[in-house]
PDB file of N, CA and C in Angstrom:
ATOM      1  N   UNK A   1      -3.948 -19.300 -18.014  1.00  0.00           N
ATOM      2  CA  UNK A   1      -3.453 -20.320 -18.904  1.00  0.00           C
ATOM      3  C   UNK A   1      -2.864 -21.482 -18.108  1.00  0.00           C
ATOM      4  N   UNK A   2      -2.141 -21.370 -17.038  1.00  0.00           N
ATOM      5  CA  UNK A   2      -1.340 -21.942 -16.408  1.00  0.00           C
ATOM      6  C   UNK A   2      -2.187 -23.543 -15.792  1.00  0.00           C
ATOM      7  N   UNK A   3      -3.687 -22.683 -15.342  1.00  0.00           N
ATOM      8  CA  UNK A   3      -5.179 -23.203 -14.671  1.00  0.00           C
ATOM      9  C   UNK A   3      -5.302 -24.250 -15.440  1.00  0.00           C
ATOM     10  N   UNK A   4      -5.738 -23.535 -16.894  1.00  0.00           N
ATOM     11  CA  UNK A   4      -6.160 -24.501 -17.984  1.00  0.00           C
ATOM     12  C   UNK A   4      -5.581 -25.642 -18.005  1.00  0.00           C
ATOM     13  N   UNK A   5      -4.185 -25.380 -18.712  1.00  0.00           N
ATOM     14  CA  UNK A   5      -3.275 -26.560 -18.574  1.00  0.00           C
ATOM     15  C   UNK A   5      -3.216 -27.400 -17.977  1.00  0.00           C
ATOM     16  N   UNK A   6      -3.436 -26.685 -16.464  1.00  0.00           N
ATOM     17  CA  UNK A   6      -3.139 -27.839 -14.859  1.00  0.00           C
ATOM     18  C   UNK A   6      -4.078 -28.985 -15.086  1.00  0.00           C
ATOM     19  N   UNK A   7      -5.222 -28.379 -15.582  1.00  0.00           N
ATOM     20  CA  UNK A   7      -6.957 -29.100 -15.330  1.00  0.00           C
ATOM     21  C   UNK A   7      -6.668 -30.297 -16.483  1.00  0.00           C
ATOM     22  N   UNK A   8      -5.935 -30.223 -17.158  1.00  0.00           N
ATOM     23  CA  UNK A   8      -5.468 -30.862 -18.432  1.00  0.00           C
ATOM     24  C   UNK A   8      -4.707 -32.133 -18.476  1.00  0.00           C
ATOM     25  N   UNK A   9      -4.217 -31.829 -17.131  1.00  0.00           N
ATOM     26  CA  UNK A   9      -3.006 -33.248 -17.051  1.00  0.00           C
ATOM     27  C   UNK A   9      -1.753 -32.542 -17.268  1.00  0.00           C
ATOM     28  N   UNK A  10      -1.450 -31.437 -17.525  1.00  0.00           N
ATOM     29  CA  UNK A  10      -0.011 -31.119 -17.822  1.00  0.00           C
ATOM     30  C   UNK A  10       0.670 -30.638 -16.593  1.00  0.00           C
ATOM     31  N   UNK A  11       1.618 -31.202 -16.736  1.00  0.00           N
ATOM     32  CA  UNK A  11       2.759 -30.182 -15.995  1.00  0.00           C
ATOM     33  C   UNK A  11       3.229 -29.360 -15.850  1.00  0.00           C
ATOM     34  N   UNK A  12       3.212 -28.240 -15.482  1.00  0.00           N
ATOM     35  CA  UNK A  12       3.869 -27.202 -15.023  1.00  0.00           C
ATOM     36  C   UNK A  12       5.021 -26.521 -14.889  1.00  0.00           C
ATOM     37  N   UNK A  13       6.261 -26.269 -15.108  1.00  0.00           N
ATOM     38  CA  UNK A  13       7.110 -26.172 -14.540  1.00  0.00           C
ATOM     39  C   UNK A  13       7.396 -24.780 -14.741  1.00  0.00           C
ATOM     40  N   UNK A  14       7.665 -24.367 -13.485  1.00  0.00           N
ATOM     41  CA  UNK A  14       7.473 -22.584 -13.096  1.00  0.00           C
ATOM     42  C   UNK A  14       9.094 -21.970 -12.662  1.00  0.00           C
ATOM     43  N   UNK A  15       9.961 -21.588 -13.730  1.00  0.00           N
ATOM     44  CA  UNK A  15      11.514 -21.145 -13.263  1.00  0.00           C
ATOM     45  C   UNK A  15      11.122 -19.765 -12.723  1.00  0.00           C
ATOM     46  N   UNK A  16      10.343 -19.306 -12.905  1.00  0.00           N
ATOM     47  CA  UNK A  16      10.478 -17.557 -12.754  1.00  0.00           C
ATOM     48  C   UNK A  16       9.373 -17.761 -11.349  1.00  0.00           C
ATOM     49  N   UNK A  17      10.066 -16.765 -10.235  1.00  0.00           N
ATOM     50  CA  UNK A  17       9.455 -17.281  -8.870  1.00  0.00           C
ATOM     51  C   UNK A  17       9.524 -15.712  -8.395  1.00  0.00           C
ATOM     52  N   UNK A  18       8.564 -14.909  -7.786  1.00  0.00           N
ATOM     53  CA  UNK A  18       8.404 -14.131  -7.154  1.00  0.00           C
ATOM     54  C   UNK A  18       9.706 -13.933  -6.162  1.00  0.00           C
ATOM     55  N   UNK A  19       9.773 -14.598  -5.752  1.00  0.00           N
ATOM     56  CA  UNK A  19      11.025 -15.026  -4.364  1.00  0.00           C
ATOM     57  C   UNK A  19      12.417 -14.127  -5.540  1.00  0.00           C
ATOM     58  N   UNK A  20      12.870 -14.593  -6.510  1.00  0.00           N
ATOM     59  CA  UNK A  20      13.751 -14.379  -7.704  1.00  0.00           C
ATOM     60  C   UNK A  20      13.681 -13.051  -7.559  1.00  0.00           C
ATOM     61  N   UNK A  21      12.074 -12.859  -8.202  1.00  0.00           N
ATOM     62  CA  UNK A  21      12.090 -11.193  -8.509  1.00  0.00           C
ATOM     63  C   UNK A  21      12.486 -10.276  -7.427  1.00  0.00           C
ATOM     64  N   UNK A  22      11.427 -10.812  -6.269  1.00  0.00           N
ATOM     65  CA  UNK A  22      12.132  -9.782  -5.209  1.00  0.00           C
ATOM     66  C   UNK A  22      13.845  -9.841  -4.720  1.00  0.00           C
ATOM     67  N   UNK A  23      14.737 -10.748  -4.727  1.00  0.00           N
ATOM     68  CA  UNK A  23      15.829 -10.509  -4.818  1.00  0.00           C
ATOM     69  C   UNK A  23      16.710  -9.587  -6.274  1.00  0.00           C
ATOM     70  N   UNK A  24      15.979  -9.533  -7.260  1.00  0.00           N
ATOM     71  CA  UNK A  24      16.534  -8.740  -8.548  1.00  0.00           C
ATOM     72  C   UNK A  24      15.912  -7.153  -7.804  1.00  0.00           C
ATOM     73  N   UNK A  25      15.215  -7.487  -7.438  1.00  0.00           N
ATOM     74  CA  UNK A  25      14.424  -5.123  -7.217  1.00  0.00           C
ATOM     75  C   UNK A  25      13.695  -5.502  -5.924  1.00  0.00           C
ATOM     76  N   UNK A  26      14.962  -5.330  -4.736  1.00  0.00           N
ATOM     77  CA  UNK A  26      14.150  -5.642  -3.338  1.00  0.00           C
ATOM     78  C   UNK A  26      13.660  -4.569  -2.741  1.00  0.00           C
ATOM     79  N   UNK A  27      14.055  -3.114  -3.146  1.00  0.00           N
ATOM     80  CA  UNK A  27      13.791  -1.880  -2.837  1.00  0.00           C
ATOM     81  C   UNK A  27      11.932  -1.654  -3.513  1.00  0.00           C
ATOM     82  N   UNK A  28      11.934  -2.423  -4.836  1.00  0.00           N
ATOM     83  CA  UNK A  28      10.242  -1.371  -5.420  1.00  0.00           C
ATOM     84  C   UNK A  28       9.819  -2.975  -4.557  1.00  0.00           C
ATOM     85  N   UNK A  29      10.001  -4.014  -4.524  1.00  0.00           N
ATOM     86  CA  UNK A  29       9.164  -4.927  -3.994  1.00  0.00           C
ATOM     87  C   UNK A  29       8.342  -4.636  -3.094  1.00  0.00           C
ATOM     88  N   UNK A  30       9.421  -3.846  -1.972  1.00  0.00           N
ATOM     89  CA  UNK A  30       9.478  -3.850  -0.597  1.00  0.00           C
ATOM     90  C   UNK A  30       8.564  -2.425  -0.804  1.00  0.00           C
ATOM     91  N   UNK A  31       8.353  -1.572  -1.598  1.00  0.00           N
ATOM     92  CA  UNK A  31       7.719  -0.392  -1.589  1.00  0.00           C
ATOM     93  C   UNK A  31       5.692  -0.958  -1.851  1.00  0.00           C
ATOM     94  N   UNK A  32       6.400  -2.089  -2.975  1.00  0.00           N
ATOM     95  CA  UNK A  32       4.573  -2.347  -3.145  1.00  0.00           C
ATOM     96  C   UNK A  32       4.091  -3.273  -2.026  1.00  0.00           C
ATOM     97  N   UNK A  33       4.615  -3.616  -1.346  1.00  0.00           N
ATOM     98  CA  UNK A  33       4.383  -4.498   0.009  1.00  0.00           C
ATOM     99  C   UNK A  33       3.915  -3.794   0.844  1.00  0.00           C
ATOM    100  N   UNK A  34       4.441  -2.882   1.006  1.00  0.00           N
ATOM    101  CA  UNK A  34       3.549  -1.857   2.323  1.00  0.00           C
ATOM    102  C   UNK A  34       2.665  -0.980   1.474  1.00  0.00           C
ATOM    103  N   UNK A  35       2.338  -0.612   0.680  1.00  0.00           N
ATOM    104  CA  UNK A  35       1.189  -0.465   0.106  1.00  0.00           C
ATOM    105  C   UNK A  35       0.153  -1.251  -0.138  1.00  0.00           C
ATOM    106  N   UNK A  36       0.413  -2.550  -0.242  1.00  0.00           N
ATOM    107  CA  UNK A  36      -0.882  -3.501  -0.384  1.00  0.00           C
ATOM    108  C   UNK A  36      -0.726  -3.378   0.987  1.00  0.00           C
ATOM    109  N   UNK A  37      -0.073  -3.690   1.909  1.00  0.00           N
ATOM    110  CA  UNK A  37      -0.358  -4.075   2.972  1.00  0.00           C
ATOM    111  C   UNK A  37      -1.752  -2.461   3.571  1.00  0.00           C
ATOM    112  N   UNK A  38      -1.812  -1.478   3.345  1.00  0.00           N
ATOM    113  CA  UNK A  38      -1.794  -0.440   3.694  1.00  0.00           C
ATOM    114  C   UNK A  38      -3.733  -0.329   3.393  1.00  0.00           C
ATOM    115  N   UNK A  39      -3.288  -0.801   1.616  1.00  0.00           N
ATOM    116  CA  UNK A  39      -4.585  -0.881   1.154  1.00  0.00           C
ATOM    117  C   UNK A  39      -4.610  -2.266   0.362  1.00  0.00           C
ATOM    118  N   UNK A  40      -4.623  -3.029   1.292  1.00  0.00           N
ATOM    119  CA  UNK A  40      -5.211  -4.366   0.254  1.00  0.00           C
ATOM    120  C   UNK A  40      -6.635  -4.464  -0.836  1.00  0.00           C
ATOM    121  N   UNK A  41      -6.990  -3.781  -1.331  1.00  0.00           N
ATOM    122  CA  UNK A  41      -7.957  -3.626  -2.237  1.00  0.00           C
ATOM    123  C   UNK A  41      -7.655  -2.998  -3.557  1.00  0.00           C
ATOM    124  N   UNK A  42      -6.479  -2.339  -3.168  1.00  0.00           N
ATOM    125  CA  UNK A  42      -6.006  -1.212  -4.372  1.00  0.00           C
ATOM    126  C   UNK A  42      -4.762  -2.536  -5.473  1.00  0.00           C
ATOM    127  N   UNK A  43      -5.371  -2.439  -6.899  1.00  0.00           N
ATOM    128  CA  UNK A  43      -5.033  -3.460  -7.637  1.00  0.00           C
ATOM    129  C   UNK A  43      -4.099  -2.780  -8.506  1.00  0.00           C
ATOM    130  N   UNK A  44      -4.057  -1.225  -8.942  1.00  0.00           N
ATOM    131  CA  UNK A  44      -3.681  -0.052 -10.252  1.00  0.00           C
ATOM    132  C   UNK A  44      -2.326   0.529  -9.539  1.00  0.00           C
ATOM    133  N   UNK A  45      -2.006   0.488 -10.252  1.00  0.00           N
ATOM    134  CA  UNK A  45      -0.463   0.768 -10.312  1.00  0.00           C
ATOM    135  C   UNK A  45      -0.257   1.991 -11.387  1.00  0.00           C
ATOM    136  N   UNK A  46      -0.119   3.440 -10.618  1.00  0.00           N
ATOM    137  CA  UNK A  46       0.798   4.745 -11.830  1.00  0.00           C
ATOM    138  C   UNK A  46       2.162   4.688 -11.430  1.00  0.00           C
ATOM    139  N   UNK A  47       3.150   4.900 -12.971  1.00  0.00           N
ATOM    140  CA  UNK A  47       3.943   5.313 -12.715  1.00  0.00           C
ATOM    141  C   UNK A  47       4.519   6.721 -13.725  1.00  0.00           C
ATOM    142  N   UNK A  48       4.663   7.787 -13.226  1.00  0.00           N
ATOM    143  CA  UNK A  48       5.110   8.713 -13.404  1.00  0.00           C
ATOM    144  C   UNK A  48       6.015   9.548 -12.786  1.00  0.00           C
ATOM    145  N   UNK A  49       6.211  10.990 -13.469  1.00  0.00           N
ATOM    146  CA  UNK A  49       7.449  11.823 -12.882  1.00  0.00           C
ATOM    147  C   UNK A  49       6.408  12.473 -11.290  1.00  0.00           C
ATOM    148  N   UNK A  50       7.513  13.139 -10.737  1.00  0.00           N
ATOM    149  CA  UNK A  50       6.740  13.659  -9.509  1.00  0.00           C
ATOM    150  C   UNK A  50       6.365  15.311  -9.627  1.00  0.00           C
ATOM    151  N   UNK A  51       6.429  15.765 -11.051  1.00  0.00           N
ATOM    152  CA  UNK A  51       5.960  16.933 -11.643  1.00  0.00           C
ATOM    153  C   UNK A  51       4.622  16.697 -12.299  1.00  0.00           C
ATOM    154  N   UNK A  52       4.325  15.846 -12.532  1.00  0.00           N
ATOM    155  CA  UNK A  52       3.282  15.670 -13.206  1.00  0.00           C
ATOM    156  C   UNK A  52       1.829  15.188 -12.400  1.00  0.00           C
ATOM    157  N   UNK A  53       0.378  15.427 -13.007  1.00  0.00           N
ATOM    158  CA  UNK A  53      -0.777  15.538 -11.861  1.00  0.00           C
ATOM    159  C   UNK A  53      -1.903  14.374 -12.875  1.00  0.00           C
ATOM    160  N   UNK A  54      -2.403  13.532 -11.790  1.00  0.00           N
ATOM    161  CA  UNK A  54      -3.215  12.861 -12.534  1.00  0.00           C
ATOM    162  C   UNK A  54      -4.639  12.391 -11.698  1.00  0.00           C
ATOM    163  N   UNK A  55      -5.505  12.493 -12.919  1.00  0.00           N
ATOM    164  CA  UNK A  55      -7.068  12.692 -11.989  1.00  0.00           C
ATOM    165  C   UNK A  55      -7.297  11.695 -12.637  1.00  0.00           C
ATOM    166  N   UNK A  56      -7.076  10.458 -12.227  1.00  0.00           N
ATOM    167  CA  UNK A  56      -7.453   8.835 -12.408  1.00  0.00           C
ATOM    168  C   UNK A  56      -9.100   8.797 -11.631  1.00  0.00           C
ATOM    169  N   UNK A  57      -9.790   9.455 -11.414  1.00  0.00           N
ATOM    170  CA  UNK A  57     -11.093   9.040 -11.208  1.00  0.00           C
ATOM    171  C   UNK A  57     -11.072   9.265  -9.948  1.00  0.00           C
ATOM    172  N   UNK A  58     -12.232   8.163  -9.638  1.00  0.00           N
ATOM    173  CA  UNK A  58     -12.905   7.292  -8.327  1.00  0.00           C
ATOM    174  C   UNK A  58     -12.051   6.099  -8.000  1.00  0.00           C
ATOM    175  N   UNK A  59     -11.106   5.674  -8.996  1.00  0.00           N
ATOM    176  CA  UNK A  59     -10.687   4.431  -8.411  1.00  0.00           C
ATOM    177  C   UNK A  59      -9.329   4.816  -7.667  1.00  0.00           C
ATOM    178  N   UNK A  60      -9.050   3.912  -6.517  1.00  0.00           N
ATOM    179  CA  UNK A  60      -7.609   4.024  -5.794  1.00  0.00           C
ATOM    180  C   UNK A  60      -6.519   3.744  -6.844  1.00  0.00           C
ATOM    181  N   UNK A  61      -5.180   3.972  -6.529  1.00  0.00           N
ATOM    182  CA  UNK A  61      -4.075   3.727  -6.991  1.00  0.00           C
ATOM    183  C   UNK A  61      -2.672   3.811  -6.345  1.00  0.00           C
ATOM    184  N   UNK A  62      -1.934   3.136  -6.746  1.00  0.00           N
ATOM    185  CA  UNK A  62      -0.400   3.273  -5.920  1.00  0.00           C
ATOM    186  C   UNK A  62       0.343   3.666  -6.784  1.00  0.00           C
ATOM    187  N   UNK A  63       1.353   4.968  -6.591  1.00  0.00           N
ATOM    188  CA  UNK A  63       1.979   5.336  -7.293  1.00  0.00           C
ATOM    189  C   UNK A  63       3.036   5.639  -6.829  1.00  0.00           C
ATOM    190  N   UNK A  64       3.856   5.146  -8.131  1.00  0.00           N
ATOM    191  CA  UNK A  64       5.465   5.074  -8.449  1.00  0.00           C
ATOM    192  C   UNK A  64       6.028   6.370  -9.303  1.00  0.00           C
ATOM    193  N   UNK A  65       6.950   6.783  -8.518  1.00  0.00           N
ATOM    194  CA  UNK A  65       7.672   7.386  -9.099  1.00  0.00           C
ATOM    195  C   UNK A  65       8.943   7.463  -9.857  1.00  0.00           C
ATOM    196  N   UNK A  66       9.081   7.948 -11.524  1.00  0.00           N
ATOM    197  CA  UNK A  66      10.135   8.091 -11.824  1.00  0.00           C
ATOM    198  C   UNK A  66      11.916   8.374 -11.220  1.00  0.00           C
ATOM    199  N   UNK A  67      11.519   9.305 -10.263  1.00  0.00           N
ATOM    200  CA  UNK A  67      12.702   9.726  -9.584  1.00  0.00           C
ATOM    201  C   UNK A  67      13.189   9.037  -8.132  1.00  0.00           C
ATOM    202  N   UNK A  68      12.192   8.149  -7.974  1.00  0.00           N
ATOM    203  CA  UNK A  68      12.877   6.915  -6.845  1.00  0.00           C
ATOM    204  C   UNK A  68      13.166   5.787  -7.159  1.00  0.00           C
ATOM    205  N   UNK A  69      13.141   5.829  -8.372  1.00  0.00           N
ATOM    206  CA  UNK A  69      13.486   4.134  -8.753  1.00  0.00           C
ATOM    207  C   UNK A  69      14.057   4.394 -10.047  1.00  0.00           C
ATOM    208  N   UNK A  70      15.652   3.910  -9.962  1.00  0.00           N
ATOM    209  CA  UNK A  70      15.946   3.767 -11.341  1.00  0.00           C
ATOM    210  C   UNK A  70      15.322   2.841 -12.481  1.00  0.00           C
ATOM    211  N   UNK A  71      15.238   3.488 -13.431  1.00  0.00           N
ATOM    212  CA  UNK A  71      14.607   2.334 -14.700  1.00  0.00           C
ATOM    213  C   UNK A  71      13.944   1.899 -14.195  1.00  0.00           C
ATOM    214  N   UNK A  72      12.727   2.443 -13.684  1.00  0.00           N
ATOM    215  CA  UNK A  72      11.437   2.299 -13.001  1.00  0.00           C
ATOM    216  C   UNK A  72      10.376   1.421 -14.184  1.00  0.00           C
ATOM    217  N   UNK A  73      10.447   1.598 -15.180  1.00  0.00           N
ATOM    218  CA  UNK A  73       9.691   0.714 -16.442  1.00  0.00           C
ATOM    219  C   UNK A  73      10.618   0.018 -16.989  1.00  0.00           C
ATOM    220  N   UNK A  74      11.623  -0.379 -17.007  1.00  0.00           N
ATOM    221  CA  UNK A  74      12.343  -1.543 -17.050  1.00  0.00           C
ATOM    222  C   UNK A  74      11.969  -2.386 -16.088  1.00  0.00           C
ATOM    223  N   UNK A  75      12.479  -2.341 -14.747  1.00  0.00           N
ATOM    224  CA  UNK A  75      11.386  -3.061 -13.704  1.00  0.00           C
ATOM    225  C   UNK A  75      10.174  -3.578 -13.667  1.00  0.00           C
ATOM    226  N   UNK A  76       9.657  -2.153 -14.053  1.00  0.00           N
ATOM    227  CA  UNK A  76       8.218  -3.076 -14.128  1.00  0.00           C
ATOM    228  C   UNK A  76       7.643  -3.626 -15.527  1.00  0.00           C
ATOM    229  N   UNK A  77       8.655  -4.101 -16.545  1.00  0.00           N
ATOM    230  CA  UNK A  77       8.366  -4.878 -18.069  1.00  0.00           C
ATOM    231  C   UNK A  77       8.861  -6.103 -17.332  1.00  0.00           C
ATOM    232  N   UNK A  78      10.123  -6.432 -16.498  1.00  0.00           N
ATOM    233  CA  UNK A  78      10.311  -7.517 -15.773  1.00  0.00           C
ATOM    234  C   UNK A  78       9.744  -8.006 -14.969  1.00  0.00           C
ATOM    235  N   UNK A  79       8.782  -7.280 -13.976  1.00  0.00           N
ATOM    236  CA  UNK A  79       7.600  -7.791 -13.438  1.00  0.00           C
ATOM    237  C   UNK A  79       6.385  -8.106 -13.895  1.00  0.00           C
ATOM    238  N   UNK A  80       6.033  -7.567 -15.351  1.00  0.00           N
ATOM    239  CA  UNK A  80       5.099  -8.316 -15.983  1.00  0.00           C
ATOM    240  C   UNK A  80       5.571  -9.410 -16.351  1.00  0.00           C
ATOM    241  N   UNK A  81       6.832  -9.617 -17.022  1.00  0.00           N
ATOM    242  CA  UNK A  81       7.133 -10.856 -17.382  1.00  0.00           C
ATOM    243  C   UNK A  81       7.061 -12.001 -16.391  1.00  0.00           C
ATOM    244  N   UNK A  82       7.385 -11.578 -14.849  1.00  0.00           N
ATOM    245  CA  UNK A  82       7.211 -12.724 -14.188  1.00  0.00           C
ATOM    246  C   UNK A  82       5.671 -12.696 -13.732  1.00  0.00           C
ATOM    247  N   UNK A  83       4.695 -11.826 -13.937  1.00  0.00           N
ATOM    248  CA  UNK A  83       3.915 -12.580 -13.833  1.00  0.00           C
ATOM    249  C   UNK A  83       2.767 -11.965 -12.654  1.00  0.00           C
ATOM    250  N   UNK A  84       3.761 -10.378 -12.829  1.00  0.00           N
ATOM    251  CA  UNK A  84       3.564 -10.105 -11.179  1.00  0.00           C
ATOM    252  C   UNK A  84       2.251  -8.811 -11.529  1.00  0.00           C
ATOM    253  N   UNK A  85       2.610  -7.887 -12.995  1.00  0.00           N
ATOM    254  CA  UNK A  85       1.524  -7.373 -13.362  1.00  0.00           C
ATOM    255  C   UNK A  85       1.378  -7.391 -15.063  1.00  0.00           C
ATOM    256  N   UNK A  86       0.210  -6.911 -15.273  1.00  0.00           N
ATOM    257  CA  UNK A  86      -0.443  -6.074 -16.147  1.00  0.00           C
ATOM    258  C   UNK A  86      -0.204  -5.323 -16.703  1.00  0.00           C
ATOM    259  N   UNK A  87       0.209  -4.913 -17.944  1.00  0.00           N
ATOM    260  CA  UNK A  87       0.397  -3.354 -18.493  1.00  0.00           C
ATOM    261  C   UNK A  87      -1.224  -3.283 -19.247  1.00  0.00           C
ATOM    262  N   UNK A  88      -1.908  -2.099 -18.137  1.00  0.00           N
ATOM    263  CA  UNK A  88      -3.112  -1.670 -18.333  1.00  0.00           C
ATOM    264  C   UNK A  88      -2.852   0.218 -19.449  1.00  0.00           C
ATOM    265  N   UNK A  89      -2.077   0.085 -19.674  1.00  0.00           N
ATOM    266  CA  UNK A  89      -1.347   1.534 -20.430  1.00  0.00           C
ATOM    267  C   UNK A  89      -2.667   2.178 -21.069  1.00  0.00           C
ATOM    268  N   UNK A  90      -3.081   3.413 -20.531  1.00  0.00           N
ATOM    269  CA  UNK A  90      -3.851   4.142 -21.349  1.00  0.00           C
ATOM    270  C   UNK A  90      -3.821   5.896 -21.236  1.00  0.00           C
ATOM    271  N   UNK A  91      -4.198   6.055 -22.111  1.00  0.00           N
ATOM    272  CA  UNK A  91      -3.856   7.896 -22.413  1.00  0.00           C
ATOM    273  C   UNK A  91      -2.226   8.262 -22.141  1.00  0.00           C
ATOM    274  N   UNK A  92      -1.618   7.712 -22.639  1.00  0.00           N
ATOM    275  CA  UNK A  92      -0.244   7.522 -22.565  1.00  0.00           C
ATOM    276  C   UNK A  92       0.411   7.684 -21.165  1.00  0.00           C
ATOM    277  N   UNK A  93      -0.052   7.117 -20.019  1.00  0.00           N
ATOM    278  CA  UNK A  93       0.171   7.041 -18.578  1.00  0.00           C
ATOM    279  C   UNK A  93       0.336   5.650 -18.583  1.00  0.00           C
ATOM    280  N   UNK A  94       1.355   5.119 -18.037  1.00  0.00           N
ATOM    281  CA  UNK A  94       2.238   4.064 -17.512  1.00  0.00           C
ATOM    282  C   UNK A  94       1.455   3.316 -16.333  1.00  0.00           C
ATOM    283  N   UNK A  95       0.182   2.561 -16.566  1.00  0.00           N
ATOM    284  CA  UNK A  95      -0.471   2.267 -16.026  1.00  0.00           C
ATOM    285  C   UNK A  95      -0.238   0.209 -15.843  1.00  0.00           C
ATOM    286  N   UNK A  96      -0.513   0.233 -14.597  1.00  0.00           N
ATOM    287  CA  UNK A  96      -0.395  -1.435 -14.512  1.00  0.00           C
ATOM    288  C   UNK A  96      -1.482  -2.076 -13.025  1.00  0.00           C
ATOM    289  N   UNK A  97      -1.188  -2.988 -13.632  1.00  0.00           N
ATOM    290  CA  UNK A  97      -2.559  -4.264 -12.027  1.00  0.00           C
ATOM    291  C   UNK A  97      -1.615  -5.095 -11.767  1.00  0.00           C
ATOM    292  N   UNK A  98      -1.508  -4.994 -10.661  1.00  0.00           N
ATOM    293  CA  UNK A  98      -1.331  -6.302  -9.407  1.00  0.00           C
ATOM    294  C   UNK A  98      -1.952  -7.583  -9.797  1.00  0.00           C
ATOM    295  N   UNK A  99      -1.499  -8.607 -10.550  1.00  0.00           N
ATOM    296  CA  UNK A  99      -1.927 -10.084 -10.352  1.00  0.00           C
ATOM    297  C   UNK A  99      -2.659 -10.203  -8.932  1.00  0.00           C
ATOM    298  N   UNK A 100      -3.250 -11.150  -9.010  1.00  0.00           N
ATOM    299  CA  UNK A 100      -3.661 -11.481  -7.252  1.00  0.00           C
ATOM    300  C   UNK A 100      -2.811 -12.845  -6.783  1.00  0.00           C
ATOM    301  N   UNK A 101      -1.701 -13.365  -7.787  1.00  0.00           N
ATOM    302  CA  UNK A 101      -0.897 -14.424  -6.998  1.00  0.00           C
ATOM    303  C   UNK A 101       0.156 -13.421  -6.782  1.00  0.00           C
ATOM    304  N   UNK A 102       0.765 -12.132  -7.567  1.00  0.00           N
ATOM    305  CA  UNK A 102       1.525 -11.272  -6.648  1.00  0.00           C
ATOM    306  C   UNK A 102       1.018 -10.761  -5.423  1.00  0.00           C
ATOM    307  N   UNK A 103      -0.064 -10.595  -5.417  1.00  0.00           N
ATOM    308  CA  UNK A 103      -0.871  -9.609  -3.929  1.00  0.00           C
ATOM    309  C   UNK A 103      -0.496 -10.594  -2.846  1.00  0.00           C
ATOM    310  N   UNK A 104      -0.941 -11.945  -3.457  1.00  0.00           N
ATOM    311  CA  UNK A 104      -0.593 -12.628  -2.624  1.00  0.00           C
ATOM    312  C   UNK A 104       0.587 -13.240  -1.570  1.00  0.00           C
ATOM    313  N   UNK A 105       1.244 -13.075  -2.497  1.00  0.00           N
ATOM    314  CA  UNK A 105       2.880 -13.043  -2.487  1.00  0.00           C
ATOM    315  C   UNK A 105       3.360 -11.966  -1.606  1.00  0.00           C
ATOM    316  N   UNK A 106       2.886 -10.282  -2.344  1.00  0.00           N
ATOM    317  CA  UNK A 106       3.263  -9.342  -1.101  1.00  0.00           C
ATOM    318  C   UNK A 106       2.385  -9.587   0.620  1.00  0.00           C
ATOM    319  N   UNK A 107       1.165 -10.129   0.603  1.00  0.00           N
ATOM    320  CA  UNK A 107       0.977  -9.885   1.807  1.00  0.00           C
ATOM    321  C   UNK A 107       1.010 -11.831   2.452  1.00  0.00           C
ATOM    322  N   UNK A 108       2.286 -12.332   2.558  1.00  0.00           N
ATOM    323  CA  UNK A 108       2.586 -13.402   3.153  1.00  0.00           C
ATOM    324  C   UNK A 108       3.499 -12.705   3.987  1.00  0.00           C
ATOM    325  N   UNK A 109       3.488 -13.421   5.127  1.00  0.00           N
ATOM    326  CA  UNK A 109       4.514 -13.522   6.014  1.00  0.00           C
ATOM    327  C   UNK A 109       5.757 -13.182   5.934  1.00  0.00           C
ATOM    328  N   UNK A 110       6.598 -12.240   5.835  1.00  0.00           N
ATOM    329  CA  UNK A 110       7.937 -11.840   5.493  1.00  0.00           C
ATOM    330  C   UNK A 110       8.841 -12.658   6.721  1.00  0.00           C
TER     331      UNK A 110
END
C-alpha cells in the first residue's frame, strides 16, 4: 500500500520504525536476527509451547517459544502492527512471515 501511494504523489510519513521496535523487545529481535542471519531464506515463523510437536512439512521455520519470551503473542501482534510480520495462523498454530523490509532490517549491519 505504502508503494502504491508513493507512485501517486503522496507522502508518506512513517512514525513506527523498526529501530523503535527493536528497542521495545531487544531480546526476541535479537533472537530473529541470528536466525535470519543463520538461514536467510527461512520467511515462517512458529510460535508455541516447548511440549508440543509440529510436522509443518517440507518448508523451513523458526521457532519461538512460549516459555522464553514473555507475552510472546503480544509481541508478536506488535510486530505485525509495525509492519514487521504476518499473521499466517492456521490449524490453530500461531503461525507468522517475516516482511522482507523486516529481513531486511535484521540482516543490516548492527
Amino acid at each position: 500500500m505504502r508503494a502504491y501511494l508513493g507512485l501517486r504523489g503522496f507522502t508518506i510519513a512513517v512514525s513506527r520504525t523498526f529501530e523503535r521496535l527493536e528497542k521495545m523487545i531487544p531480546a526476541l529481535i535479537s533472537e530473529m536476527r541470528n536466525d535470519v542471519v543463520k538461514s536467510p531464506f527461512t520467511r515462517e515463523i512458529i510460535a508455541f509451547s516447548k511440549g508440543w510437536s509440529y510436522g509443518g512439512g517440507v518448508r523451513s521455520y523458526f521457532t519461538l517459544y512460549f516459555e522464553e519470551h514473555d507475552d510472546l503473542l503480544s509481541k508478536l501482534r506488535i510486530m505485525e502492527n509495525y509492519g514487521a510480520l504476518i499473521d499466517i495462523k492456521y490449524n490453530d498454530i500461531d503461525r507468522y512471515e517475516l516482511t522482507e523490509d523486516f529481513v531486511e532490517y535484521l540482516l543490516l549491519p548492527v
